[in-house]
Protein backbone atom coordinates (compact mmCIF):
# COMPACT_ATOMS: atom_id res chain seq x y z
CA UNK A 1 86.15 101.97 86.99
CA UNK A 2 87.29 98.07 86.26
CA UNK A 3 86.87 98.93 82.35
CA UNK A 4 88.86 101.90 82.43
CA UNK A 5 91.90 99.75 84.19
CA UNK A 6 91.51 97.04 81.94
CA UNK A 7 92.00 99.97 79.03
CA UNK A 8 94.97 101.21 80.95
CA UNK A 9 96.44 97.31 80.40
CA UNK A 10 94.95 96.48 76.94
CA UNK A 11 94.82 99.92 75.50
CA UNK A 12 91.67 98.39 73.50
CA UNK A 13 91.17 102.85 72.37
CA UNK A 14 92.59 103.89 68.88
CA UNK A 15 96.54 104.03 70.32
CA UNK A 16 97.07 106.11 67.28
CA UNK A 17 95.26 108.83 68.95
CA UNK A 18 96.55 108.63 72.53
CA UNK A 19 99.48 110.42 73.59
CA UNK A 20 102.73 108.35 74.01
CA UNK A 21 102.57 107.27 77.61
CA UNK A 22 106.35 107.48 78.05
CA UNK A 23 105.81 111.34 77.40
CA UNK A 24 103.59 111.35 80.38
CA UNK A 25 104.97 111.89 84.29
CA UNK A 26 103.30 110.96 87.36
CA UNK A 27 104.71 112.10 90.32
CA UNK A 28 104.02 110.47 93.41
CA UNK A 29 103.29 112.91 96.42
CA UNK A 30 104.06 110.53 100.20
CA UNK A 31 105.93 110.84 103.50
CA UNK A 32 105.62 111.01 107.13
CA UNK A 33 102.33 112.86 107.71
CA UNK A 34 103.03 116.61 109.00
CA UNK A 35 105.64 116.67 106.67
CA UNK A 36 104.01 119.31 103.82
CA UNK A 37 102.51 116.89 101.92
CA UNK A 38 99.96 119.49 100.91
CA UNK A 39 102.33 122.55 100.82
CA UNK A 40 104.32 120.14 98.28
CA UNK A 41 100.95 119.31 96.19
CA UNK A 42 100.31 123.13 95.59
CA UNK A 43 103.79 124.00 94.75
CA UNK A 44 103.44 121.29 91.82
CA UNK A 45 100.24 122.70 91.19
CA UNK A 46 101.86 126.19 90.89
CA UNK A 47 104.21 124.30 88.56
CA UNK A 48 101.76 123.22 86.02
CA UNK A 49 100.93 119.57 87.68
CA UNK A 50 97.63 118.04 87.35
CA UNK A 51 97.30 117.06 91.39
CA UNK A 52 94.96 114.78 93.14
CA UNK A 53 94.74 114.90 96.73
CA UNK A 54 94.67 111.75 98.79
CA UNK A 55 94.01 109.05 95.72
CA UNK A 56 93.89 105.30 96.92
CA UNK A 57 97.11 103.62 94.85
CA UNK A 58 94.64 101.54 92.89
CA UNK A 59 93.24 104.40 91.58
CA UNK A 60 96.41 105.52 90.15
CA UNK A 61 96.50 103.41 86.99
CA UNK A 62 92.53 104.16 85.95
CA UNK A 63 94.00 107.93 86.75
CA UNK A 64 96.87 107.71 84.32
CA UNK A 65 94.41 106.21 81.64
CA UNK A 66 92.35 109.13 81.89
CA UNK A 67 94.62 111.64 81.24
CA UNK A 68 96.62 109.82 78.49
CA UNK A 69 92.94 109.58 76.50
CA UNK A 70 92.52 111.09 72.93
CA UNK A 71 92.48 114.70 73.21
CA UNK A 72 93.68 114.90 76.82
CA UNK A 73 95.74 117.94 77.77
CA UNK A 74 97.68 116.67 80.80
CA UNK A 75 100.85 115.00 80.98
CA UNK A 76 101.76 115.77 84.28
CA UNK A 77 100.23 114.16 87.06
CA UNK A 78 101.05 114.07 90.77
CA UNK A 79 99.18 112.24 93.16
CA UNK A 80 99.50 112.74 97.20
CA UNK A 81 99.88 108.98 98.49
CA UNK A 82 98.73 108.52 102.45
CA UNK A 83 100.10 104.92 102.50
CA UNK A 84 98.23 104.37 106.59
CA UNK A 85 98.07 100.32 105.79
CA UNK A 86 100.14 97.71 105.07
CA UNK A 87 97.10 96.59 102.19
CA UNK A 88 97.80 100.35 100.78
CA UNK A 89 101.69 99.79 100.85
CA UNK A 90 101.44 96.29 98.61
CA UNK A 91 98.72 98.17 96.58
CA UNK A 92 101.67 101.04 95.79
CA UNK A 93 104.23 98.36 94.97
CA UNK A 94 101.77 96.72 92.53
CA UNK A 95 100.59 100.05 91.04
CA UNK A 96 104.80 100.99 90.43
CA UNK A 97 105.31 97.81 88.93
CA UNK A 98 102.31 98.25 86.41
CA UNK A 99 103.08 102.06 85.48
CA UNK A 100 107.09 100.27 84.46
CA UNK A 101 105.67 97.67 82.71
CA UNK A 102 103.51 100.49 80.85
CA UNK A 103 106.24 102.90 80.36
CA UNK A 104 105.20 105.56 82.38
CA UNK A 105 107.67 107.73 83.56
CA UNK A 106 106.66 107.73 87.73
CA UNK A 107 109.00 109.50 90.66
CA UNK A 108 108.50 109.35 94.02
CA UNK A 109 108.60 112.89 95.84
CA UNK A 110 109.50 111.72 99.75
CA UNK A 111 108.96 114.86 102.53
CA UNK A 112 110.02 113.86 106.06
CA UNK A 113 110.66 115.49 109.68
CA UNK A 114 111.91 115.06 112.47
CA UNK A 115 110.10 113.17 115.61
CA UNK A 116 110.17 116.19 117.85
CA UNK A 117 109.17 118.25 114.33
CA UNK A 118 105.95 116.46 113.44
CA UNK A 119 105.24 115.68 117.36
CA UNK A 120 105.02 119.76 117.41
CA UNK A 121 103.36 120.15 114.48
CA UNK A 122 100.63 117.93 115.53
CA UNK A 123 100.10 119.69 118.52
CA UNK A 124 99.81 123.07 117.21
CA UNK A 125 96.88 122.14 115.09
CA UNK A 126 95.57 120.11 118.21
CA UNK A 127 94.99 116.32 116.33
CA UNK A 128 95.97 113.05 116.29
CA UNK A 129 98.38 111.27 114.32
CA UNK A 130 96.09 109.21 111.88
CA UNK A 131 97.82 106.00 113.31
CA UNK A 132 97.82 106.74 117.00
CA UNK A 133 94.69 105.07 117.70
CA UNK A 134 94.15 104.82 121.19
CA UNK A 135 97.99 105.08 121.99
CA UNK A 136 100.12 108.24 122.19
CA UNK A 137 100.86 110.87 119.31
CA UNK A 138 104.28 109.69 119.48
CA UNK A 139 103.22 106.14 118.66
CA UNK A 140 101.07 106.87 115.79
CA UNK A 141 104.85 109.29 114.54
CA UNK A 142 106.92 105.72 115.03
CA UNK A 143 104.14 103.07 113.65
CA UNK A 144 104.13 105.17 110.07
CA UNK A 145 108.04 105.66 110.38
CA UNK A 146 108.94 102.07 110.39
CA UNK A 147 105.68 101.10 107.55
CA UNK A 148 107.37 104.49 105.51
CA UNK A 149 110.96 102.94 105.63
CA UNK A 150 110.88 101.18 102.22
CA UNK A 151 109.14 103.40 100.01
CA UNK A 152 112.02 106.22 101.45
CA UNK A 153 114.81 104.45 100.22
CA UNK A 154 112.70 103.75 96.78
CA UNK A 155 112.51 107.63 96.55
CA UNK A 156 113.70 110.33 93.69
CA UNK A 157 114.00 113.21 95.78
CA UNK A 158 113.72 113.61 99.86
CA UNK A 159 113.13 116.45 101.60
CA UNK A 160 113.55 117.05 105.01
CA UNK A 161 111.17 119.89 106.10
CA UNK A 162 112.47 119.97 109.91
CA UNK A 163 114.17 123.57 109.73
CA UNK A 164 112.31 125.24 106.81
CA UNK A 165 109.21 127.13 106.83
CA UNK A 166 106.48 126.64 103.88
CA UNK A 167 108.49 129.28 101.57
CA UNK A 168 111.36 127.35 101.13
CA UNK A 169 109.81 123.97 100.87
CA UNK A 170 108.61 125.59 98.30
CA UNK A 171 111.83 126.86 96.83
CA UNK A 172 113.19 123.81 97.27
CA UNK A 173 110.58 121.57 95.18
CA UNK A 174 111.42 124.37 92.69
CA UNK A 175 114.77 123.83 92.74
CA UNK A 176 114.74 119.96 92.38
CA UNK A 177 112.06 119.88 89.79
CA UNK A 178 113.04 122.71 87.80
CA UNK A 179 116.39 124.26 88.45
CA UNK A 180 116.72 127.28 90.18
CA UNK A 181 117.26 131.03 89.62
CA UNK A 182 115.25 133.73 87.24
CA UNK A 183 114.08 130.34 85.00
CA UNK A 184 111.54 129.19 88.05
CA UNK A 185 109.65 132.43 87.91
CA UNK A 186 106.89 133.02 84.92
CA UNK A 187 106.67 136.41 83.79
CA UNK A 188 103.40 137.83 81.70
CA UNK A 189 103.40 141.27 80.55
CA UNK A 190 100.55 143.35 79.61
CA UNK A 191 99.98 146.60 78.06
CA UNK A 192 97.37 149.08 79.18
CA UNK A 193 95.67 152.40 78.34
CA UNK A 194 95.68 154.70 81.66
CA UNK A 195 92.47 156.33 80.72
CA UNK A 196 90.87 153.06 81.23
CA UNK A 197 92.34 152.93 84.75
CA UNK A 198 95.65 151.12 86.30
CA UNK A 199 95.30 147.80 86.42
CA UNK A 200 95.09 146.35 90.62
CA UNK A 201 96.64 143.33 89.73
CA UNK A 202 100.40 144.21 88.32
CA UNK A 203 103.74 143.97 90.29
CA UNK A 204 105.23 146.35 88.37
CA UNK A 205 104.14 148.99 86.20
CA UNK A 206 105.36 151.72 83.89
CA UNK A 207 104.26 154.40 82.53
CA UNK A 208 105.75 154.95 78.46
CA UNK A 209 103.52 157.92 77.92
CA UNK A 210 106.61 160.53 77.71
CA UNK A 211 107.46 158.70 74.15
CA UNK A 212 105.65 160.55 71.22
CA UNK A 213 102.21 159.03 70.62
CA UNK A 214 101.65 157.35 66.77
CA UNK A 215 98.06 158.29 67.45
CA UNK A 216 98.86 161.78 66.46
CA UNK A 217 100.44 160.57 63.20
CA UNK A 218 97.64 159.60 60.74
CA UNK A 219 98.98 157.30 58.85
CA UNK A 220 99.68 155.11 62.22
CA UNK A 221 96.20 155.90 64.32
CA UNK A 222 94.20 152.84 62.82
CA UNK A 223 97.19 150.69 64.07
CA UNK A 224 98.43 149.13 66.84
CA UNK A 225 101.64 148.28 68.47
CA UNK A 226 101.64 145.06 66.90
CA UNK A 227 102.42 146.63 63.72
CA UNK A 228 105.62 147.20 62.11
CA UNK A 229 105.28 150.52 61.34
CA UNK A 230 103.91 151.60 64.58
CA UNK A 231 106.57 149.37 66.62
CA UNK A 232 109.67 151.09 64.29
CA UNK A 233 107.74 154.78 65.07
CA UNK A 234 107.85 153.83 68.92
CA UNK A 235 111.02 152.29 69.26
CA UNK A 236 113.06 154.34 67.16
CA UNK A 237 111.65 157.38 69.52
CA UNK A 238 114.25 159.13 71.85
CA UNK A 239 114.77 157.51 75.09
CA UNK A 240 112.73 154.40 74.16
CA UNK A 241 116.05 151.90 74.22
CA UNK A 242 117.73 153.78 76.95
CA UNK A 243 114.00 153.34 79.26
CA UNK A 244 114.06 149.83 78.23
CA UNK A 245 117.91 149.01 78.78
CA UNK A 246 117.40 150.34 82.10
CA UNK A 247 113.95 148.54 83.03
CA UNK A 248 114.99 145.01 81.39
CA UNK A 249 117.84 145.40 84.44
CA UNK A 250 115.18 146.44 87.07
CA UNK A 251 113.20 143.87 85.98
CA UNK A 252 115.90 141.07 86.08
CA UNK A 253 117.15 141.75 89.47
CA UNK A 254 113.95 141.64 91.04
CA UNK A 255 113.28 138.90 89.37
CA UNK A 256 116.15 136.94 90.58
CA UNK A 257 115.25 137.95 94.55
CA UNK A 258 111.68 136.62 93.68
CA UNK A 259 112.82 133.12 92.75
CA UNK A 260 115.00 133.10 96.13
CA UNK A 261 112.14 134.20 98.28
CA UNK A 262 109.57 131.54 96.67
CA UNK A 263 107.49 134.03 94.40
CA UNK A 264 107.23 132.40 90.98
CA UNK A 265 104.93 134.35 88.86
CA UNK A 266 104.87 138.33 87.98
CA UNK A 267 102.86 140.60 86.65
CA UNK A 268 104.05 143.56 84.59
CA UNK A 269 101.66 146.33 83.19
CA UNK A 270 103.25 148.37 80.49
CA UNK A 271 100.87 151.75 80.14
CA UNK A 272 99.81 154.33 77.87
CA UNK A 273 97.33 157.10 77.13
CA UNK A 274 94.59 154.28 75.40
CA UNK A 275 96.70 151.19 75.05
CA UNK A 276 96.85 150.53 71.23
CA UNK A 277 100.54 151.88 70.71
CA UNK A 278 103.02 152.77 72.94
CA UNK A 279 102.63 150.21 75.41
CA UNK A 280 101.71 146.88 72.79
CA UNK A 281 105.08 148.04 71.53
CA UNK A 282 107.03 148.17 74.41
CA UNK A 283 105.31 145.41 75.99
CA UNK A 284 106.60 142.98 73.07
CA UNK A 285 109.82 144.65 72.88
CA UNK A 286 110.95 143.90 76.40
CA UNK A 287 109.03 140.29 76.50
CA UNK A 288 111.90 139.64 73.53
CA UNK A 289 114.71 141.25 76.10
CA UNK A 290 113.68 138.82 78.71
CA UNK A 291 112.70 136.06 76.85
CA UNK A 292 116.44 136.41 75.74
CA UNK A 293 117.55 135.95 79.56
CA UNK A 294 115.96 132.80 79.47
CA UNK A 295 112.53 133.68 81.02
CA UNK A 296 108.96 131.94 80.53
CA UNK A 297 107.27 135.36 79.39
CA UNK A 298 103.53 135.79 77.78
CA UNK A 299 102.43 139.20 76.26
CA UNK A 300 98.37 140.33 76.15
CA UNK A 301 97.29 143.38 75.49
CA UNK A 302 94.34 144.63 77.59
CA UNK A 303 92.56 147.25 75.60
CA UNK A 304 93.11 145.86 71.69
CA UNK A 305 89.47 143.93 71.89
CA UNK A 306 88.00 147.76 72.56
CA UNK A 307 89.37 148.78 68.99
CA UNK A 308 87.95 145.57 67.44
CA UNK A 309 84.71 147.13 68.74
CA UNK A 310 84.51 150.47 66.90
């Protein structure tokens, strides 16, 4: 561990093949305890974040390190800080000061309650307050209050979770971290052939079967949807744009009541007869319609690999 912190500070590796580290984000995770630390952890998970539970603050920097290495993936990484000890506080302060002095880009994600909040929180799970010691719950609440004071005023964002239930937490760290409306909520779409049976994992789907099939025109059965000819067969076909107009709308208004009621990521099945034509058609046609809108949309079609079979 010591010579992977002393690469974090000397960055002795080929720098030429790291990652800038001011295009990497670390996002610390703290707060009063019974505040949602963990609900907040899997909302950033949700969100694409690279999250470690519970990491000691001088683990941080060998952390970052890691993750900024050659070939490395991750740029986002949030960490859920339990800062119990005055030792674990200075560590923090230290860690903050080194991830500056690197040019890290670090906030601080604060979630607090209310006494009589985490006091009934604690109770309904039936444990103690991690500072209580041999004292009452509401002593443990008040020792981590006054240690929490500084690093809450050094805070990005802070949330008060008193009033709101786990769902809008969750809309909230949406809204703070990414903005809020249909842009919070990832869409992928994927076509299907209904003689292979309707997929059980779909929000939505639709059946495009009542659009003339290219499989019946020979010059079009050895392709797919993802051809030209086969997309300008299926989507000059009557009713095509008027079923599409219509289900785009559908589409966006649910959409819109799923990023207000915390529900981020949808599923839409687009089927036909055997899932080479029609639906890869339509499927990429109305990704383009929402993608238009602004969306996060990504288009797969289930039954392509069978043709690659034959």
């Amino acid at each position: 561990m010591n010579e992977v912190r002393q690469s974090a500070g000397g960055r002795s590796q080929d720098d030429s093949a790291r990652p800038p580290l001011e295009d990497f984000e670390v996002m610390l995770i703290t707060g009063m305890s019974g505040a949602g630390r963990s609900r907040a952890a899997d909302s950033l998970e949700d969100m694409g974040w690279y999250v470690v539970d519970n990491l000691p603050p001088k683990l941080l920097v060998p952390m970052v390190d890691l993750m900024t290495s050659a070939g490395s993936k991750v740029h986002r990484l949030a960490a859920v800080i339990d800062v119990r000890s005055r030792s674990y506080f200075d560590d923090l302060n230290a860690v903050l000061g080194h991830l500056d002095d690197l040019g890290v880009r670090c906030r601080i994600l604060f979630l607090d309650a209310s006494y009589q909040v985490l006091i009934k929180r604690y109770e309904s799970v039936r444990r103690p307050h991690p500072l209580q010691g041999n004292g009452r719950l509401i002593d443990g609440v008040r020792k981590e209050r006054r240690l929490m004071e500084g690093l809450k005023e050094r805070a990005d964002v802070v949330i008060d979770t008193s009033s709101l239930t786990i769902h809008q937490l969750s809309t909230k760290l949406y809204d703070s971290l990414l903005g809020q409306g249909p842009a919070t909520v990832a869409v992928h779409i994927f076509s299907f052939g209904f003689k292979y049976g309707i997929p059980i994992d779909a929000d939505f789907v639709a059946d495009v079967r009542f659009l003339p099939n290219p499989f019946w025109v020979p010059e079009l059965r050895e392709l797919t949807g993802h051809d030209r000819p086969v997309r300008d067969y299926v989507m000059d076909s009557q009713g095509a744009k008027d079923f599409l107009d219509a289900y785009t709308k559908a589409i966006m208004t649910a959409i819109r009541g799923y990023a207000r009621e915390d529900k981020h990521f949808v599923n839409i099945a687009i089927g036909c007869t055997g899932g080479q034509h029609r639906s890869v058609a339509i499927s990429e046609e109305l990704a383009a319609r929402l993608r238009s809108q602004g969306l996060d949309v990504t288009v797969s079609a289930r039954e392509l690999p069978r043709k690659n079979k034959l």
